[in-house]
Protein backbone atom coordinates (compact mmCIF):
# COMPACT_ATOMS: atom_id res chain seq x y z
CA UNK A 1 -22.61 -31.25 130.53
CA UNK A 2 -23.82 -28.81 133.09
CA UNK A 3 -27.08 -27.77 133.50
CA UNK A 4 -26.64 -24.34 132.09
CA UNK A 5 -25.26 -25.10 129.03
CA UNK A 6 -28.10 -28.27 128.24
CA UNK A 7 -30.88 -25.73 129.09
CA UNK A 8 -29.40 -23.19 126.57
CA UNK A 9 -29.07 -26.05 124.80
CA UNK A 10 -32.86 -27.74 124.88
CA UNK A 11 -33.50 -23.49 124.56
CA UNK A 12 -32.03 -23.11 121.19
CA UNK A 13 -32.95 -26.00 119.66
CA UNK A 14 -36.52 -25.13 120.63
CA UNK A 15 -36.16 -21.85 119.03
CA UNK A 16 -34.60 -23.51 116.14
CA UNK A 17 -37.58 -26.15 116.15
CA UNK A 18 -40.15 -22.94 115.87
CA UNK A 19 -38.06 -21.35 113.59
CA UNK A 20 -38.45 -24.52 111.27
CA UNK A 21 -42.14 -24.44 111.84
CA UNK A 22 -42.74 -20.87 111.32
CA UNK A 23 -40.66 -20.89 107.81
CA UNK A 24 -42.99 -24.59 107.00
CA UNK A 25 -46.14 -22.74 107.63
CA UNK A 26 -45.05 -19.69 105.73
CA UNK A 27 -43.54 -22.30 102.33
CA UNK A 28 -47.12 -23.74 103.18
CA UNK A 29 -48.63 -20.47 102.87
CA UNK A 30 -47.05 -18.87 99.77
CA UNK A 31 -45.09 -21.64 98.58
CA UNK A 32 -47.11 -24.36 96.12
CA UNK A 33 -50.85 -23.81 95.76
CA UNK A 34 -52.34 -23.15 98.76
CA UNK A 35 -55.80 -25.47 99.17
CA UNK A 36 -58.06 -22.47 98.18
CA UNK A 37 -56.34 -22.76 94.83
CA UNK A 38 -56.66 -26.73 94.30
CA UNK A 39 -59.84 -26.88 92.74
CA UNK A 40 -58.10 -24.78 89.76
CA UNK A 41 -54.79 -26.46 89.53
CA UNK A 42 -56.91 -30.15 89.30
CA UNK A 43 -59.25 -28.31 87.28
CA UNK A 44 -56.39 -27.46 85.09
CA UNK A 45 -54.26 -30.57 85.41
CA UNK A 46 -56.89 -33.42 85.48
CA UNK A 47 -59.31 -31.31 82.69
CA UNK A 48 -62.53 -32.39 85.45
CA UNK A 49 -65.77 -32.10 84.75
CA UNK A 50 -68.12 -29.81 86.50
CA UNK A 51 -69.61 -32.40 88.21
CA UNK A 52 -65.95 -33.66 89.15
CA UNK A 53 -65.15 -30.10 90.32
CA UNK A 54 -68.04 -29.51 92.09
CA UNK A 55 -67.02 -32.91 94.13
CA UNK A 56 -63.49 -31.67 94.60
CA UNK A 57 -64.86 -28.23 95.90
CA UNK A 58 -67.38 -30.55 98.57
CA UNK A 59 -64.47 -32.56 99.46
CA UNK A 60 -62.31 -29.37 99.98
CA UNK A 61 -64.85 -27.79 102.09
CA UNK A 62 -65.37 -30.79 104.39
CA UNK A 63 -61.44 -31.07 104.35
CA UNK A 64 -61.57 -27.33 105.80
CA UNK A 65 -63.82 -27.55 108.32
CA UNK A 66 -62.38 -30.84 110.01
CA UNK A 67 -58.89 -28.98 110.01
CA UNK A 68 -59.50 -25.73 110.43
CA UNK A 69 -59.75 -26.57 114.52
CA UNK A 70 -56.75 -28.66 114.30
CA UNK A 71 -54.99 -25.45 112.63
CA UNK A 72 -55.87 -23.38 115.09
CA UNK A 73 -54.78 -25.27 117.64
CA UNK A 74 -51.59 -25.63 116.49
CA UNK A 75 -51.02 -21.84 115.93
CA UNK A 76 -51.84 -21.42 119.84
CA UNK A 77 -49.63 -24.16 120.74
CA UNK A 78 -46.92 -21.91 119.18
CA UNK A 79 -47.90 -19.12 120.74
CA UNK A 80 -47.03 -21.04 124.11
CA UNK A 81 -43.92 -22.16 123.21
CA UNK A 82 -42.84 -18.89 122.25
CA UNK A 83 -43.95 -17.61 125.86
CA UNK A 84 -42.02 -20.80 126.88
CA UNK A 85 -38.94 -19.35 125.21
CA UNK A 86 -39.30 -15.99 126.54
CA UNK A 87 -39.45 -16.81 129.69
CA UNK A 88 -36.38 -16.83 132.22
CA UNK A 89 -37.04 -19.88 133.62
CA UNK A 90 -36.75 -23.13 131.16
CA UNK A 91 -39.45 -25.60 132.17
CA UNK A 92 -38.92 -28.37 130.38
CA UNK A 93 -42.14 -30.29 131.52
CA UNK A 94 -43.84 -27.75 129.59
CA UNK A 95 -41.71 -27.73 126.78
CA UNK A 96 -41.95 -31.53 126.57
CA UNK A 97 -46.17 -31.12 127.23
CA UNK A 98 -46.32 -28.70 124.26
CA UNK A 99 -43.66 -30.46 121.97
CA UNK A 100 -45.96 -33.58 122.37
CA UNK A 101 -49.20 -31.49 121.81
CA UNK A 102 -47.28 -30.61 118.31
CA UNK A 103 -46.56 -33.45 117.27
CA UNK A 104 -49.98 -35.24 118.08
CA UNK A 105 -51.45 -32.35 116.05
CA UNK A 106 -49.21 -32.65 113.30
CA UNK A 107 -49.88 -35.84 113.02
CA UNK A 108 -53.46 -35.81 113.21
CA UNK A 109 -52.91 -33.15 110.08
CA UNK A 110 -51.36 -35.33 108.10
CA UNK A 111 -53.54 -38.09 108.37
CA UNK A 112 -56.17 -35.51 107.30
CA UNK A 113 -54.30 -34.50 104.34
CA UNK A 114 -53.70 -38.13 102.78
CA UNK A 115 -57.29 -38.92 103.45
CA UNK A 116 -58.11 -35.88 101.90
CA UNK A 117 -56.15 -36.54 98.82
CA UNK A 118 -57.92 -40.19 98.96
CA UNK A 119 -61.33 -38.39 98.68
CA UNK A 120 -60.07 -36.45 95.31
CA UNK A 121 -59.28 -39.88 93.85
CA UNK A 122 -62.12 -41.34 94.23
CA UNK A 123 -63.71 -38.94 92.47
CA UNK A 124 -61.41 -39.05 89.68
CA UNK A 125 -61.39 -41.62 86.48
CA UNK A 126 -58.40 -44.27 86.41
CA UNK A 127 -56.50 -41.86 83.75
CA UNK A 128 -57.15 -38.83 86.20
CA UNK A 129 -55.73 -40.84 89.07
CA UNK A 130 -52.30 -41.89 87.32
CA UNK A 131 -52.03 -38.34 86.32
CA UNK A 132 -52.63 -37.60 90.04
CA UNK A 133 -50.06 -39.89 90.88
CA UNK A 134 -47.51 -38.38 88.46
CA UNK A 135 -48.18 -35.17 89.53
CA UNK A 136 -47.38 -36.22 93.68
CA UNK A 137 -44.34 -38.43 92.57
CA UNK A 138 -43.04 -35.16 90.58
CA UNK A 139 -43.49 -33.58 93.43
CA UNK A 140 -41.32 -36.25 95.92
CA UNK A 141 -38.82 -35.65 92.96
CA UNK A 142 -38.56 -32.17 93.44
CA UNK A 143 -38.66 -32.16 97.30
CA UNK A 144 -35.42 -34.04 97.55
CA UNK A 145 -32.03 -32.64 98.00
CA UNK A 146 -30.14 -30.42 95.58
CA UNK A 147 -28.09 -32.18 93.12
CA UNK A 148 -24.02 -32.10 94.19
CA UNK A 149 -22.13 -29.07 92.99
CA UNK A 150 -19.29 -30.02 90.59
């Protein structure tokens, strides 16, 4: 393959990589509840106590402010591959640098998230936590892939 056509190539699958993330973040956004609304969805699912919810709204807070940075980075390292994509020049050491950057952040995210869910848990009673654990393996159920058209 030439050179052109794999740095069109690496181009549009960048674009299509950002595209993907863009329409993630917005699902994320206005998709399921967002985390502002968690307290009242467990409220609602789990029945908590005010002492649970006042936990759950503690363990959302702290949740916040560890991710909030990690967010934010994120959005800026979007921002530069955008630029990356507008430019005329593909440099794919930067491309590479910032797809990395992504990923680590992701990543970091994620772990977040779980230990975040690990945190609401604990605070839960062991007939709240299977009913938190029907609710996420609901969830897996309806993530997968469409059923096959007949």
């Amino acid at each position: 393959m030439n050179t052109d056509k794999r740095n069109w190539l690496v181009i549009a699958l960048v674009l299509l990589n950002l595209a993907l993330a863009g329409f993630i973040f917005f699902m994320h956004r206005h998709g399921p509840p967002r985390p502002g609304d968690m307290p009242a969805m467990w409220q609602k699912e789990l029945q908590l106590t005010d002492a649970q919810r006042d936990e759950f709204d503690s363990i959302q807070q702290e949740h916040r402010r560890l991710v909030a940075p990690m967010q934010e980075a994120q959005m800026e390292n979007r921002k530069a591959l955008l630029r990356a994509a507008a430019t005329a020049v593909y440099d794919s050491t930067q491309v590479t640098a910032l797809s990395a950057e992504s990923a680590r952040l992701h990543q970091q995210m994620d772990a977040e998230l779980v230990k975040f869910y690990q945190q609401l848990r604990t605070a839960c009673t062991p007939e709240q936590q299977q009913r938190m654990t029907d609710i996420f393996m609901k969830t897996l159920r309806n993530a997968g892939p469409p059923p096959p058209r007949k």
